[in-house]
Protein backbone atom coordinates (compact mmCIF):
# COMPACT_ATOMS: atom_id res chain seq x y z
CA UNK A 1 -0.34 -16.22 2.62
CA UNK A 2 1.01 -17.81 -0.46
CA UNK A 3 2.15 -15.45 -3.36
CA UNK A 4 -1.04 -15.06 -5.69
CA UNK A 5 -0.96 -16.83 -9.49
CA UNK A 6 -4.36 -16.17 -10.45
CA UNK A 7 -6.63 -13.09 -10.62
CA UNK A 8 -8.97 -14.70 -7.94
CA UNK A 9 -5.89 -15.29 -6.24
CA UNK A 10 -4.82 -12.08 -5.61
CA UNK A 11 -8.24 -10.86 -5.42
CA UNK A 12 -8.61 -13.26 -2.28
CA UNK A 13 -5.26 -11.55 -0.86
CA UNK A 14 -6.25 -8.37 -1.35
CA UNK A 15 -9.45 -9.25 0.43
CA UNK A 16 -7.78 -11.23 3.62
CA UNK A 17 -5.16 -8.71 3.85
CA UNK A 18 -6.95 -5.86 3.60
CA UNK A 19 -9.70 -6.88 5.85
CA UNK A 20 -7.57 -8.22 8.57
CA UNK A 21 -5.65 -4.42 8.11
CA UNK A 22 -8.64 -2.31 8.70
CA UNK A 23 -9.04 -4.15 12.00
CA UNK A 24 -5.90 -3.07 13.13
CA UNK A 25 -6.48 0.45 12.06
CA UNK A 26 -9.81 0.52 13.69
CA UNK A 27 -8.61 -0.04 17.23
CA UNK A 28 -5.80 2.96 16.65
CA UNK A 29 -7.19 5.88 18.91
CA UNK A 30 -8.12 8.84 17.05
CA UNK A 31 -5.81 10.62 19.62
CA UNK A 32 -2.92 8.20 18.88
CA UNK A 33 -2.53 8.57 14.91
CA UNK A 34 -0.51 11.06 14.97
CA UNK A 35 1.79 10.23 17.63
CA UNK A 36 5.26 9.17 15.73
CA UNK A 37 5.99 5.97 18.00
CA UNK A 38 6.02 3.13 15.53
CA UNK A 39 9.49 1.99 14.27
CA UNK A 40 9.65 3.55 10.82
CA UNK A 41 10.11 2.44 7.29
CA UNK A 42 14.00 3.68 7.87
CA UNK A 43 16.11 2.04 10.40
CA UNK A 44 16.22 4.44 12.96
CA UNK A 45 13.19 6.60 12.56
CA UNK A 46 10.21 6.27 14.21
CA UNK A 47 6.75 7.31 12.18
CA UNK A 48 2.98 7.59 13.19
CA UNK A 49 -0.26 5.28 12.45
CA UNK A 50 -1.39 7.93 10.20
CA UNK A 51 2.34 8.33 8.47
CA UNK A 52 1.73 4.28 8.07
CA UNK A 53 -1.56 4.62 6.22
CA UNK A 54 -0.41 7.30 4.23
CA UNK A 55 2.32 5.15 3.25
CA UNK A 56 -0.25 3.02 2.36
CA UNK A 57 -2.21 5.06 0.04
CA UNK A 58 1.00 6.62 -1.55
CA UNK A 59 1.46 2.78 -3.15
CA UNK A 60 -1.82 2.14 -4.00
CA UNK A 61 -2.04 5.51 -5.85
CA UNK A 62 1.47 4.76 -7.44
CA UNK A 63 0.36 1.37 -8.73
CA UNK A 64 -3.02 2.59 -9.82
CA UNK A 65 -1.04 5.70 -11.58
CA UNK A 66 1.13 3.33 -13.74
CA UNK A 67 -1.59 1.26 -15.34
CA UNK A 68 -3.27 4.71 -15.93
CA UNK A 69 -0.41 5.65 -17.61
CA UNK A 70 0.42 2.22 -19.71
CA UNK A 71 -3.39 2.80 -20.85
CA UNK A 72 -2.99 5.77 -22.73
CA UNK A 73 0.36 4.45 -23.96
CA UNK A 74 2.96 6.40 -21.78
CA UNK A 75 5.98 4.14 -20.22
CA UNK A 76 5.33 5.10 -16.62
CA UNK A 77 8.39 5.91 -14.00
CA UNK A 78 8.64 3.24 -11.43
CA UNK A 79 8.65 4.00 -8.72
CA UNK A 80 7.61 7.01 -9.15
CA UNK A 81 9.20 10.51 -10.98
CA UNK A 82 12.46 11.45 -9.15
CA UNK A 83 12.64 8.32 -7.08
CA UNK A 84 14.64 4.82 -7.77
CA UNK A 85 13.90 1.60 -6.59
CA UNK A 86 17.25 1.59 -4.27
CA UNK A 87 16.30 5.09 -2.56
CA UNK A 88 12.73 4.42 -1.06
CA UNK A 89 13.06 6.23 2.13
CA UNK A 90 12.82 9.92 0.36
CA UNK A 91 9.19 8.36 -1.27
CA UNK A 92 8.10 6.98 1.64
CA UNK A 93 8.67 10.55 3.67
CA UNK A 94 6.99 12.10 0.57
CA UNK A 95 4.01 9.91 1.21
CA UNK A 96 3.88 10.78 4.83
CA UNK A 97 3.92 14.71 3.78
CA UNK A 98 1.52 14.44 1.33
CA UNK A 99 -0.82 13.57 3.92
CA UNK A 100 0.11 14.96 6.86
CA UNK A 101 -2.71 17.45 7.45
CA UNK A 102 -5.47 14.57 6.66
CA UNK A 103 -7.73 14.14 9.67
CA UNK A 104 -7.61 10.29 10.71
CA UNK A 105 -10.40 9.73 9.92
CA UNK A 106 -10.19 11.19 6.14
CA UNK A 107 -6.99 9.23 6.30
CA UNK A 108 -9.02 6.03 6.64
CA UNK A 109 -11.51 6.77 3.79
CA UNK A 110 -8.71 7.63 1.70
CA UNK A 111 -7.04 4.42 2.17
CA UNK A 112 -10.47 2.29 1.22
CA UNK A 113 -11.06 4.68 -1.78
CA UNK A 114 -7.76 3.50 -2.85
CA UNK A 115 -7.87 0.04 -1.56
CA UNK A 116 -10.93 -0.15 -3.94
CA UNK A 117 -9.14 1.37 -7.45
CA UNK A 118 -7.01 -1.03 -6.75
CA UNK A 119 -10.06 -4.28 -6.70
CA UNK A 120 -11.40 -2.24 -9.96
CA UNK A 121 -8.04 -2.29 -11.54
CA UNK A 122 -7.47 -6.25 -10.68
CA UNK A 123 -11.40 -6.99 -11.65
CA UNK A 124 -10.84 -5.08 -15.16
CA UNK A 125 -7.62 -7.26 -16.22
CA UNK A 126 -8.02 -10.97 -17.11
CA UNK A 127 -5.81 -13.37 -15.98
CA UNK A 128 -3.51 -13.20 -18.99
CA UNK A 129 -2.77 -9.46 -18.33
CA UNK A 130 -2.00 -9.78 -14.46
CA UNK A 131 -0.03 -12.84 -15.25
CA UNK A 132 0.84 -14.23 -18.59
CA UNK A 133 4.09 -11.72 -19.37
CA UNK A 134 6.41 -9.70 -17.77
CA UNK A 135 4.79 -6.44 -16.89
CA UNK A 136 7.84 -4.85 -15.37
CA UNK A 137 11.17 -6.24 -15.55
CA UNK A 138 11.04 -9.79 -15.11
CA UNK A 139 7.91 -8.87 -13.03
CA UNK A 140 3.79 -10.16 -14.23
CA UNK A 141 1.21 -6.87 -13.17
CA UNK A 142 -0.30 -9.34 -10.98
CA UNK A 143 3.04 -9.66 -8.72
CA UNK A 144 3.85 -5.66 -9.23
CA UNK A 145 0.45 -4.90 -7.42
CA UNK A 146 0.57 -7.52 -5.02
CA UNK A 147 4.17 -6.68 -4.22
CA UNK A 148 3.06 -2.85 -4.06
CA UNK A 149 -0.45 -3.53 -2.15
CA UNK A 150 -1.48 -6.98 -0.38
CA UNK A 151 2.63 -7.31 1.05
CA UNK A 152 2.56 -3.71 2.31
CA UNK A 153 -1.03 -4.46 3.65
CA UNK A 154 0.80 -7.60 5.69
CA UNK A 155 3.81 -5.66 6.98
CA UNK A 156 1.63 -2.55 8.14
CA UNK A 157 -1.12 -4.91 10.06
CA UNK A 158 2.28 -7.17 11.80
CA UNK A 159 3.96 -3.52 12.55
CA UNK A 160 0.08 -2.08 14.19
CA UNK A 161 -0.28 -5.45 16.03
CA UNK A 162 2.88 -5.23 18.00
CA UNK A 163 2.14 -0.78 18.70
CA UNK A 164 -0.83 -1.68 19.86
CA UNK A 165 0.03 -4.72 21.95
CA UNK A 166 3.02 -2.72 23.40
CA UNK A 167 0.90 0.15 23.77
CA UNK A 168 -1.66 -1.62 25.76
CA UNK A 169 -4.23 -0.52 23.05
């Protein structure tokens, strides 16, 4: 999928991505989620279906977080307090504790509750504020949450595909 321009744009991504995502994740046994035996965001590491979505959510929270935070005129910390953009395995881990006693299927509806903050934040910006000026860095909003969301969204469904196809699933 091309890189979004546009609000519809990346409204579409977020749309295909996410939708073609949840299929994935709804053909992951309930059983299985848990089971650390997808390669991991680390080289080396291996990491669950439910460590994946939780991954997931961590982002979506994160992005939704900084345009909280830019709203009532605080300069948020990206990526995130106590984390830099060259050390993401330690956030990533963080993500996968901060969920780790979710039930899968809590995990799930936590992932569409914040799949949809992040529609409502797209839908309440107009085109200018996703992509007329840097936002971050050399970076528009509208790249910073597709970068952060719809890419992630990609990689996870690609990385489910090929556990599921190796697992016989």
């Amino acid at each position: 999928m091309p890189v979004p321009h546009t609000k519809d744009e990346l409204l579409h991504a977020l749309a295909d991505t996410y939708g073609a995502l949840t299929r994935e994740l709804q053909r992951v046994p309930a059983e299985r989620a848990r089971e650390a035996s997808l390669p991991g965001h680390r080289a080396g590491t291996r990491m669950s279906p439910a460590d994946l979505v939780a991954y997931l959510i961590g982002w979506s929270e994160l992005v939704v977080s900084w345009h909280d935070d830019r709203a009532r005129g605080i300069d948020p910390h990206l990526p995130a307090p106590g984390f830099t953009w060259n050390r993401l395995g330690p956030l990533a881990q963080k993500f996968y504790r901060d969920h780790a006693d979710v039930p899968w299927p809590q995990l799930l509806q936590r992932l569409d509750a914040a799949h949809d903050r992040i529609v409502a934040l797209v839908r309440g910006l107009d085109n200018d504020e996703l992509y007329g000026a840097p936002w971050y860095r050399t970076y528009t909003a509208g790249r910073m949450i597709q970068l952060n969301t719809s890419s992630p969204y990609t990689n996870a469904r690609r990385r489910l595909r090929t556990w599921l196809r190796a697992e016989g699933l």
